[in-house]
C-alpha atoms as a PDB file:
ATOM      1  CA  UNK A   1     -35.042  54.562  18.837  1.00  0.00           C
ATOM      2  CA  UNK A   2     -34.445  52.654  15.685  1.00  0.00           C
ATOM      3  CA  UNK A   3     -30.472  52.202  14.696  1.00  0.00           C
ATOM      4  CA  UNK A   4     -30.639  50.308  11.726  1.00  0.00           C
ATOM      5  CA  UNK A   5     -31.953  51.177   8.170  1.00  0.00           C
ATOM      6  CA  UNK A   6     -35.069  47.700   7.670  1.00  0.00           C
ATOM      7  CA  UNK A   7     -38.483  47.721   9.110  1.00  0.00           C
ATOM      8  CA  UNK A   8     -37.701  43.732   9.103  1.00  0.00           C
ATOM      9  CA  UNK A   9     -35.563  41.084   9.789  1.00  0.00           C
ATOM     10  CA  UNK A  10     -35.879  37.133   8.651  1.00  0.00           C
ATOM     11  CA  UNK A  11     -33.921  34.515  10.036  1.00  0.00           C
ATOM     12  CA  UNK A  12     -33.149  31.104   9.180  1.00  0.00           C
ATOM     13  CA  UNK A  13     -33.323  28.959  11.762  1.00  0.00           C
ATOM     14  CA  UNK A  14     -30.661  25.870  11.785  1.00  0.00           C
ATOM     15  CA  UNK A  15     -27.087  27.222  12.164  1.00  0.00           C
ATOM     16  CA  UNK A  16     -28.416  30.881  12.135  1.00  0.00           C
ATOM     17  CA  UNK A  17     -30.363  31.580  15.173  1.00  0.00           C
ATOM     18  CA  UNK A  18     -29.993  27.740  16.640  1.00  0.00           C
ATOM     19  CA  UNK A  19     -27.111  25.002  17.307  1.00  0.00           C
ATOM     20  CA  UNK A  20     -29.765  22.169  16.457  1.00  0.00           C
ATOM     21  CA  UNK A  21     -26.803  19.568  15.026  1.00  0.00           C
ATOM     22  CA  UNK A  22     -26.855  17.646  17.848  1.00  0.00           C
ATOM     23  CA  UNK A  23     -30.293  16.658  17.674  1.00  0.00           C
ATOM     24  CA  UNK A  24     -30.643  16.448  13.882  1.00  0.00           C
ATOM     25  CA  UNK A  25     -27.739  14.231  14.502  1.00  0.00           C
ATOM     26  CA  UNK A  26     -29.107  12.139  16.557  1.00  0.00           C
ATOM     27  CA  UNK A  27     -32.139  11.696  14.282  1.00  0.00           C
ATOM     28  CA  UNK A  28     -30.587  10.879  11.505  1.00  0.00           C
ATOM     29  CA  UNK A  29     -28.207   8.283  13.247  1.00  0.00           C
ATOM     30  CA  UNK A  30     -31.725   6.934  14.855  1.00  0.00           C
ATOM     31  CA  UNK A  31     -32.968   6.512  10.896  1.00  0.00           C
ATOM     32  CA  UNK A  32     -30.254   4.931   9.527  1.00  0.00           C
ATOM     33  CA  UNK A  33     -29.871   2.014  12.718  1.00  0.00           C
ATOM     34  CA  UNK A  34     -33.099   1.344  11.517  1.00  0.00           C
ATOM     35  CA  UNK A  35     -32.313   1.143   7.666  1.00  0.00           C
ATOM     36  CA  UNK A  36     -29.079  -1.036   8.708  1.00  0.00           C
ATOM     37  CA  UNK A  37     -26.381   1.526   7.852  1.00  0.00           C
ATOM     38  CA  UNK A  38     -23.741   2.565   9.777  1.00  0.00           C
ATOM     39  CA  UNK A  39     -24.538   5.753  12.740  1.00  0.00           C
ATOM     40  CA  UNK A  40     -22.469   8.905  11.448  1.00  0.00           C
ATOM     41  CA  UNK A  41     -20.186  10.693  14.230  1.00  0.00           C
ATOM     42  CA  UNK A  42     -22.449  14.086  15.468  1.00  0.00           C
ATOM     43  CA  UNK A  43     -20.329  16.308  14.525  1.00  0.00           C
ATOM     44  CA  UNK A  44     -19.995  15.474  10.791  1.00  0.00           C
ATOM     45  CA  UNK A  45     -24.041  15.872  10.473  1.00  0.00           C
ATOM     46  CA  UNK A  46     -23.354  19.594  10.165  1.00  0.00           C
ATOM     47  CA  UNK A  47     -22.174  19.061   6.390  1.00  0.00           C
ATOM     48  CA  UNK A  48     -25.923  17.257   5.989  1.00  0.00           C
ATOM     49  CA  UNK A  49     -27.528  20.193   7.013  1.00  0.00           C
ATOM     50  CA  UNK A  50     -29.164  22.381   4.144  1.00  0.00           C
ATOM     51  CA  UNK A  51     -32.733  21.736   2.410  1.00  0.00           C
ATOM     52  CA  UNK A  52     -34.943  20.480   5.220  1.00  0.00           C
ATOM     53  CA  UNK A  53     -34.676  16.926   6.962  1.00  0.00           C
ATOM     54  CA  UNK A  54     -35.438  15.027   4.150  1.00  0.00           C
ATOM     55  CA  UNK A  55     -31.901  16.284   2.006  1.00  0.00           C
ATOM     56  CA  UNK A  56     -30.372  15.936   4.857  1.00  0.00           C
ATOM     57  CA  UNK A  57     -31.051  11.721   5.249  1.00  0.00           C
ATOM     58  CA  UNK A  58     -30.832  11.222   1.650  1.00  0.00           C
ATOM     59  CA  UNK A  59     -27.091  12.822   1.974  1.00  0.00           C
ATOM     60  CA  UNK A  60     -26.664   9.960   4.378  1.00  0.00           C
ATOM     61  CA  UNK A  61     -28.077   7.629   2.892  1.00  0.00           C
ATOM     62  CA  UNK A  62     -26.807   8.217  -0.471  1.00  0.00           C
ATOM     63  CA  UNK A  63     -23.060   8.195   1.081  1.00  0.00           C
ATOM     64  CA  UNK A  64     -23.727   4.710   2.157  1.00  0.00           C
ATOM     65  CA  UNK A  65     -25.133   2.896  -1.024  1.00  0.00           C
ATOM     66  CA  UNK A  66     -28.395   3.937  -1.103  1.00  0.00           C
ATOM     67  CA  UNK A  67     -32.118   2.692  -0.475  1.00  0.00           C
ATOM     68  CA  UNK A  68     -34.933   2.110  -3.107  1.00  0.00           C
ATOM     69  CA  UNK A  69     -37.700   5.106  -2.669  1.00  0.00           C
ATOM     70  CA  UNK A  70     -40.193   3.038  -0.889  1.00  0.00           C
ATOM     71  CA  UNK A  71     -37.826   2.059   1.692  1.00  0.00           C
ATOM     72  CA  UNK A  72     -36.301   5.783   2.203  1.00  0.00           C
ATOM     73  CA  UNK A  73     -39.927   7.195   2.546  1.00  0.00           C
ATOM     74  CA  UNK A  74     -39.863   4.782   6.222  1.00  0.00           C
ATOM     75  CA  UNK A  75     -36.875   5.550   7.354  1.00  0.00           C
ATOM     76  CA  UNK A  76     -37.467   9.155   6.394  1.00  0.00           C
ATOM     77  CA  UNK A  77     -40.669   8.868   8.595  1.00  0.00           C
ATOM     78  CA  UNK A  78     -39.062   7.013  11.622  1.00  0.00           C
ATOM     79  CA  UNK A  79     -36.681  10.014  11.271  1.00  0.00           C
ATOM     80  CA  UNK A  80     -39.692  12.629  11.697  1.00  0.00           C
ATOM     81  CA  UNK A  81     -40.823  11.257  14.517  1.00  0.00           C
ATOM     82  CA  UNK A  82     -37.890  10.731  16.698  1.00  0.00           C
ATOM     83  CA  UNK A  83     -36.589  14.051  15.798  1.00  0.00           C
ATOM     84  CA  UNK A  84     -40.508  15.556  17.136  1.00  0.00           C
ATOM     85  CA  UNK A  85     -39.933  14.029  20.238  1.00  0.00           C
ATOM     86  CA  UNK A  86     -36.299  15.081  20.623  1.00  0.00           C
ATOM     87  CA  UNK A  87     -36.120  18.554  18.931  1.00  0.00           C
ATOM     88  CA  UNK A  88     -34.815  20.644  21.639  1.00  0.00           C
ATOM     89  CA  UNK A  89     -32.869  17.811  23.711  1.00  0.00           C
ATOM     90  CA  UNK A  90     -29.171  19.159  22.895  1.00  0.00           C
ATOM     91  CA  UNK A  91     -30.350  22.078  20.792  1.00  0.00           C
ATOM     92  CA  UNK A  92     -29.452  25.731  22.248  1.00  0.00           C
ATOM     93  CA  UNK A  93     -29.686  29.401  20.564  1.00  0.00           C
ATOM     94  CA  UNK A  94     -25.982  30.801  19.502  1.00  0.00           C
ATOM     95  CA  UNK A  95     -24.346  33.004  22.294  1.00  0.00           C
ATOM     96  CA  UNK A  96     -26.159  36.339  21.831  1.00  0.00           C
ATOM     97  CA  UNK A  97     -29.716  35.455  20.548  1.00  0.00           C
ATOM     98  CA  UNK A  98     -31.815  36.479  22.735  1.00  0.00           C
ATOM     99  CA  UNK A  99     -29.951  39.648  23.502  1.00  0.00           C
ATOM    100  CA  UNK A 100     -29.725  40.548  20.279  1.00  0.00           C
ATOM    101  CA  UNK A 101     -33.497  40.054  19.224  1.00  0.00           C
ATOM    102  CA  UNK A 102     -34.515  42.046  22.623  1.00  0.00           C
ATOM    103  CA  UNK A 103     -32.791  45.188  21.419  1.00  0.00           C
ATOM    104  CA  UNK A 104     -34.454  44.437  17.876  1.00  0.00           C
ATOM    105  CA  UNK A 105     -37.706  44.553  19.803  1.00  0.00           C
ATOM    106  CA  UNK A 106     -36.905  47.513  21.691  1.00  0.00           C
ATOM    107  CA  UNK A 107     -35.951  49.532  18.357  1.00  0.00           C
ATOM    108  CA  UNK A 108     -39.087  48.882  16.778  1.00  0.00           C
ATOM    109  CA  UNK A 109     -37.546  45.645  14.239  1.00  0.00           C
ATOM    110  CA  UNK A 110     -40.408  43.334  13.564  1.00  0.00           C
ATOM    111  CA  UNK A 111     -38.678  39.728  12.867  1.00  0.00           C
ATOM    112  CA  UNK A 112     -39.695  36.212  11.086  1.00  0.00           C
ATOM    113  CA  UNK A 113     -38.488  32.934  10.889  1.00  0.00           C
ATOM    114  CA  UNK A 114     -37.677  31.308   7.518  1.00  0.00           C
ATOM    115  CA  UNK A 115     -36.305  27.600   8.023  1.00  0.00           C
ATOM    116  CA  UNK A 116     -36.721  24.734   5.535  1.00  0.00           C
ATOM    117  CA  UNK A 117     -37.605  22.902   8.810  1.00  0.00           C
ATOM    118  CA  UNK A 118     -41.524  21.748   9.238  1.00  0.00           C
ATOM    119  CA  UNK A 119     -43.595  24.499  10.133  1.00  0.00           C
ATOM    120  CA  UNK A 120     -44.655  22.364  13.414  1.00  0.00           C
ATOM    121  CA  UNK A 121     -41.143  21.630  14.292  1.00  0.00           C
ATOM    122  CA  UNK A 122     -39.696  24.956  14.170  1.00  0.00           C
ATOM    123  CA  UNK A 123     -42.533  26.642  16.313  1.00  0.00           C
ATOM    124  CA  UNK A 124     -41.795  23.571  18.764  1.00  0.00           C
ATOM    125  CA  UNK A 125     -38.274  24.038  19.418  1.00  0.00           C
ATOM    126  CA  UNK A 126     -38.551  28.231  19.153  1.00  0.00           C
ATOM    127  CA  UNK A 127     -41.678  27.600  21.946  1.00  0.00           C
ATOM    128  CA  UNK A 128     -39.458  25.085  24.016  1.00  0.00           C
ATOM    129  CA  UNK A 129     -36.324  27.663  24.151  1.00  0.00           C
ATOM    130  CA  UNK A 130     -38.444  30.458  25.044  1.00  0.00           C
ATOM    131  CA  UNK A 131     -37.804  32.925  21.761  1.00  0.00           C
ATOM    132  CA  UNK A 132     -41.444  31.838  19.345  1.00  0.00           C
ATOM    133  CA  UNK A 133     -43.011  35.192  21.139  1.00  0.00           C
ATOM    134  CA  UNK A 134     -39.944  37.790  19.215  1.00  0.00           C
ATOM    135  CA  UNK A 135     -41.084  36.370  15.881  1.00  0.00           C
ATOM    136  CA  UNK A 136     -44.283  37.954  14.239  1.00  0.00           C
ATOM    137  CA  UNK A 137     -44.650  34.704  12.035  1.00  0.00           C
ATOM    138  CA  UNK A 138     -42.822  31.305  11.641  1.00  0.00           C
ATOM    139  CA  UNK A 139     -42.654  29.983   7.662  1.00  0.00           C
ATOM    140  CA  UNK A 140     -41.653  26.118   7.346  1.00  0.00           C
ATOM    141  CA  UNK A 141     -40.929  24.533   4.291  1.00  0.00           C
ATOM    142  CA  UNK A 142     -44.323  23.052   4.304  1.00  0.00           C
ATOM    143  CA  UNK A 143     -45.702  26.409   5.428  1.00  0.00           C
ATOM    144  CA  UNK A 144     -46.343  28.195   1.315  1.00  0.00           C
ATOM    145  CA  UNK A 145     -47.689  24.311   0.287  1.00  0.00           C
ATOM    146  CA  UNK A 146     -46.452  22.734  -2.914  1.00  0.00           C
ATOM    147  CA  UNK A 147     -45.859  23.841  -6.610  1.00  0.00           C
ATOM    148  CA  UNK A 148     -46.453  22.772 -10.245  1.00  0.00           C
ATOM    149  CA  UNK A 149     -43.564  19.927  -9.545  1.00  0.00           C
ATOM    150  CA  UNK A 150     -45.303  18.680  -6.419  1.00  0.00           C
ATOM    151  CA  UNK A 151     -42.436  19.895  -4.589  1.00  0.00           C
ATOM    152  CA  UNK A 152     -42.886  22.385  -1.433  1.00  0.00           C
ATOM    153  CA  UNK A 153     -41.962  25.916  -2.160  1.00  0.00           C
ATOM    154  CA  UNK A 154     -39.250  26.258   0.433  1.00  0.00           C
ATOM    155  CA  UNK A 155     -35.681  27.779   0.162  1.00  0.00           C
ATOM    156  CA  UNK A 156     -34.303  28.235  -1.842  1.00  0.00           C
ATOM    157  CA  UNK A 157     -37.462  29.394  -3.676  1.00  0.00           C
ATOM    158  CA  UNK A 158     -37.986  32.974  -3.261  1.00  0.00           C
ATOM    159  CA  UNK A 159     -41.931  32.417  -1.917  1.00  0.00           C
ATOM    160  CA  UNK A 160     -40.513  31.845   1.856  1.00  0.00           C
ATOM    161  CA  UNK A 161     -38.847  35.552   2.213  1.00  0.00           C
ATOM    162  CA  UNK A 162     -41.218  37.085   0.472  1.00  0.00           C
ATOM    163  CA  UNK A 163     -44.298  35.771   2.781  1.00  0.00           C
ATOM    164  CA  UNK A 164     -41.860  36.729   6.034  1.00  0.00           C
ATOM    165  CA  UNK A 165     -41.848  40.238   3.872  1.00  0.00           C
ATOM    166  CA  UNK A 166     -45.208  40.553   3.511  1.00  0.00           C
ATOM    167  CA  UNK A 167     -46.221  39.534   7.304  1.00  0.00           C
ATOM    168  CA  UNK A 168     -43.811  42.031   8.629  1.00  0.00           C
ATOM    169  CA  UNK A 169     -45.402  44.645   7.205  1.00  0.00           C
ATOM    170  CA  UNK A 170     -43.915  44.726   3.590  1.00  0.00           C
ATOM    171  CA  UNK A 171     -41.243  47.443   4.512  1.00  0.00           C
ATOM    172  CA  UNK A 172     -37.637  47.114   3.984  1.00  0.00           C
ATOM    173  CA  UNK A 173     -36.480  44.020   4.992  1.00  0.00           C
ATOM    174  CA  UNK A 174     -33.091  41.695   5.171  1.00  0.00           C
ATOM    175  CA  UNK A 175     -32.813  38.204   5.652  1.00  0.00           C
ATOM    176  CA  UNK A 176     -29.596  36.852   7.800  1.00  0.00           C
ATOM    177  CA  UNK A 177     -29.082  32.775   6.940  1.00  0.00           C
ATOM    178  CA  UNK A 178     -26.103  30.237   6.659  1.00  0.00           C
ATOM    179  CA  UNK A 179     -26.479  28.270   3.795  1.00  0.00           C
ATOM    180  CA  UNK A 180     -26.475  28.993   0.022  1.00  0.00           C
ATOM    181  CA  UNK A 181     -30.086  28.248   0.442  1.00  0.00           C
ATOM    182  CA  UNK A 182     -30.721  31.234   2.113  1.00  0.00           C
ATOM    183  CA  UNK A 183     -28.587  33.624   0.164  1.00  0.00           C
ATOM    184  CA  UNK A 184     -30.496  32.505  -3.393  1.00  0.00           C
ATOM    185  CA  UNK A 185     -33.742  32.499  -1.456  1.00  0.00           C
ATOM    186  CA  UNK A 186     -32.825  35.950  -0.217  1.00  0.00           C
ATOM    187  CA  UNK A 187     -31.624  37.364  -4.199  1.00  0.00           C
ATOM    188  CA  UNK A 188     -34.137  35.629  -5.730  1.00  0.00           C
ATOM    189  CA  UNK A 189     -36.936  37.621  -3.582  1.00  0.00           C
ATOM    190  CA  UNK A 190     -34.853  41.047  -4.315  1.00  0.00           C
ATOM    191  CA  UNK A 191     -34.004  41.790  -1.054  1.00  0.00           C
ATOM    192  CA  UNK A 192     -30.184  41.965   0.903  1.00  0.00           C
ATOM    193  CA  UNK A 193     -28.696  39.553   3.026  1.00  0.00           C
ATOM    194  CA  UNK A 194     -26.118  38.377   5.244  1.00  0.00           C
ATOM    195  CA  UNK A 195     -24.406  35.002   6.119  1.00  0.00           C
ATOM    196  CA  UNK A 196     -23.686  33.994   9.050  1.00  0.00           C
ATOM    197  CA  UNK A 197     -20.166  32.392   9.177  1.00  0.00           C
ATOM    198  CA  UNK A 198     -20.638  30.446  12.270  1.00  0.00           C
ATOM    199  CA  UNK A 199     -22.950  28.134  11.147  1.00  0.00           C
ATOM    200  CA  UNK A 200     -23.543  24.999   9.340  1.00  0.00           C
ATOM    201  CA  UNK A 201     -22.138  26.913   5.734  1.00  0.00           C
ATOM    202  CA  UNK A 202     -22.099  24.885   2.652  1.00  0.00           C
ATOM    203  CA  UNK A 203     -19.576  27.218   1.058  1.00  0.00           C
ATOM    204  CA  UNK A 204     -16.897  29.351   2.646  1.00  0.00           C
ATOM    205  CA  UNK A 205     -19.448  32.166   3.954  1.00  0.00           C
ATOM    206  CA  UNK A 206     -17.234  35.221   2.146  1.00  0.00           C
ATOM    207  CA  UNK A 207     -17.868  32.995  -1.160  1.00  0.00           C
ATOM    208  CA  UNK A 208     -21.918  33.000  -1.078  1.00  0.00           C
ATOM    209  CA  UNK A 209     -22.415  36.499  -2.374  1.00  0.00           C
ATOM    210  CA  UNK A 210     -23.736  38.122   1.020  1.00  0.00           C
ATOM    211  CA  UNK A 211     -24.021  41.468   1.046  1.00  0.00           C
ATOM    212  CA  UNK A 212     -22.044  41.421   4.634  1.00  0.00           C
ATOM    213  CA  UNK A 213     -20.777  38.301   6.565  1.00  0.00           C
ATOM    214  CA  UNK A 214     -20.658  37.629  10.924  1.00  0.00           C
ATOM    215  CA  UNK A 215     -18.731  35.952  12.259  1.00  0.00           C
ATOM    216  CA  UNK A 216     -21.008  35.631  15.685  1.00  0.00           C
ATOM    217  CA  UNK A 217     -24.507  36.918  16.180  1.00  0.00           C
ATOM    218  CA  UNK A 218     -23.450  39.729  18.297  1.00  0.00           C
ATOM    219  CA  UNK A 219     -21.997  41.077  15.634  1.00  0.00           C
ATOM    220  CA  UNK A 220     -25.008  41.478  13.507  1.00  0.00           C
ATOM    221  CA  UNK A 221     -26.655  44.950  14.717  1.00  0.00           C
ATOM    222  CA  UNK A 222     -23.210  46.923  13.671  1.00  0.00           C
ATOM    223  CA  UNK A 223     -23.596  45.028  10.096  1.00  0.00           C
ATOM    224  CA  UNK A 224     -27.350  45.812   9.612  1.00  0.00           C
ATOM    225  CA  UNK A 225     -26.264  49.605  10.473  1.00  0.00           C
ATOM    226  CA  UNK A 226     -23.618  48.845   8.169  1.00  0.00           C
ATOM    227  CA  UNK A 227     -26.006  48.717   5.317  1.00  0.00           C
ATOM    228  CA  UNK A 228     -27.904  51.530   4.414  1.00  0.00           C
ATOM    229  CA  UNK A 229     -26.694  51.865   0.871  1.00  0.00           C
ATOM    230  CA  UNK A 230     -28.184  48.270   0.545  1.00  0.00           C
ATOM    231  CA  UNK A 231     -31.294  49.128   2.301  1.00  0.00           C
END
């Protein structure tokens, strides 16, 4: 018996379903060895997080003087391919993940993944931690291609959520994310969402205009029965 008031869920992936700073982390630190800069302590990589891998070295980078583009495009590559090998090294699903998307599946909730991550990457580390089969799709942020701008149309462009919409039937739908990313994704693409507080947040998480905030993942079946006004 269905509970909550959406046909749908999407999920971000980094900081929302997964812990994945270690191994980001560790890529990064892998990159920037190579480029001569100075390794960053793990745990202050979660402040990188947010846009995809590439925002994420530049951050580094940047913080550290810099690199002409030609030179960033290798280390950004060396960083790809360590991190392919070594996605799912240190990288675990929050307490309560895969209880929580069981009882989705038992109520009926069909459920996507929205990440900024590569397409390839994400289904990787989702297939090596034993959750890709609860998700009817997986969208990347190379996944919708590229726009006018020759950019990819990831978060926090709308196209993401509404392709995870449209692939879980079109129904009503709510997205659950971390970042600021997700939440403008999420408005722009008209549909609610909530922040979850215990990841890798680039603004205090009651200060990114979610329509409810958790504090753990356990906690978010009670908020998505919480919002049936928003639905």
């Amino acid at each position: 018996m269905k509970r909550i008031p959406f046909d749908a869920i999407g999920f971000d992936l980094d900081g929302t379903l997964l812990d994945t700073f270690r191994d980001l982390g560790a890529a990064v630190n892998h990159a920037l060895v190579l480029g001569g800069f100075d390794a960053v302590p793990l745990e202050t990589s979660k402040d990188l997080i947010g846009g995809g891998a590439k925002i994420m070295l530049a951050r580094a980078v940047e913080a550290q003087g810099g690199l002409p583009d030609d030179e960033f495009r290798a280390l950004y590559k060396a960083m790809l391919a360590y991190y392919e090998a070594n996605n799912a090294v240190h990288t675990v699903p929050y307490p309560g993940v895969s209880e929580v998307l069981a009882d989705l599946a038992a109520q009926g909730v069909r459920m996507a993944v929205v990440t900024n991550k590569f397409e390839a990457f994400a289904r990787n580390v989702l297939a090596e931690l034993d959750l890709i089969g609860a998700f009817e799709t997986v969208i990347g942020g190379d996944s919708m291609g590229k726009g006018e701008d020759g950019q990819f149309l990831a978060k926090p462009h709308p196209a993401p959520v509404i392709a995870a919409r449209e692939a879980t039937g079109g129904g009503s739908f709510v997205f659950v994310g971390d970042s600021t990313y997700d939440m403008r994704a999420a408005r722009s693409a008209s549909v609610p969402v909530i922040a979850a507080a215990y990841g890798y947040c680039d603004r205090p998480p009651h200060d990114m205009g979610a329509d409810a905030v958790i504090d753990s993942f356990a906690e978010l079946i009670p908020a998505l029965e919480s919002l049936v006004s928003a639905a």
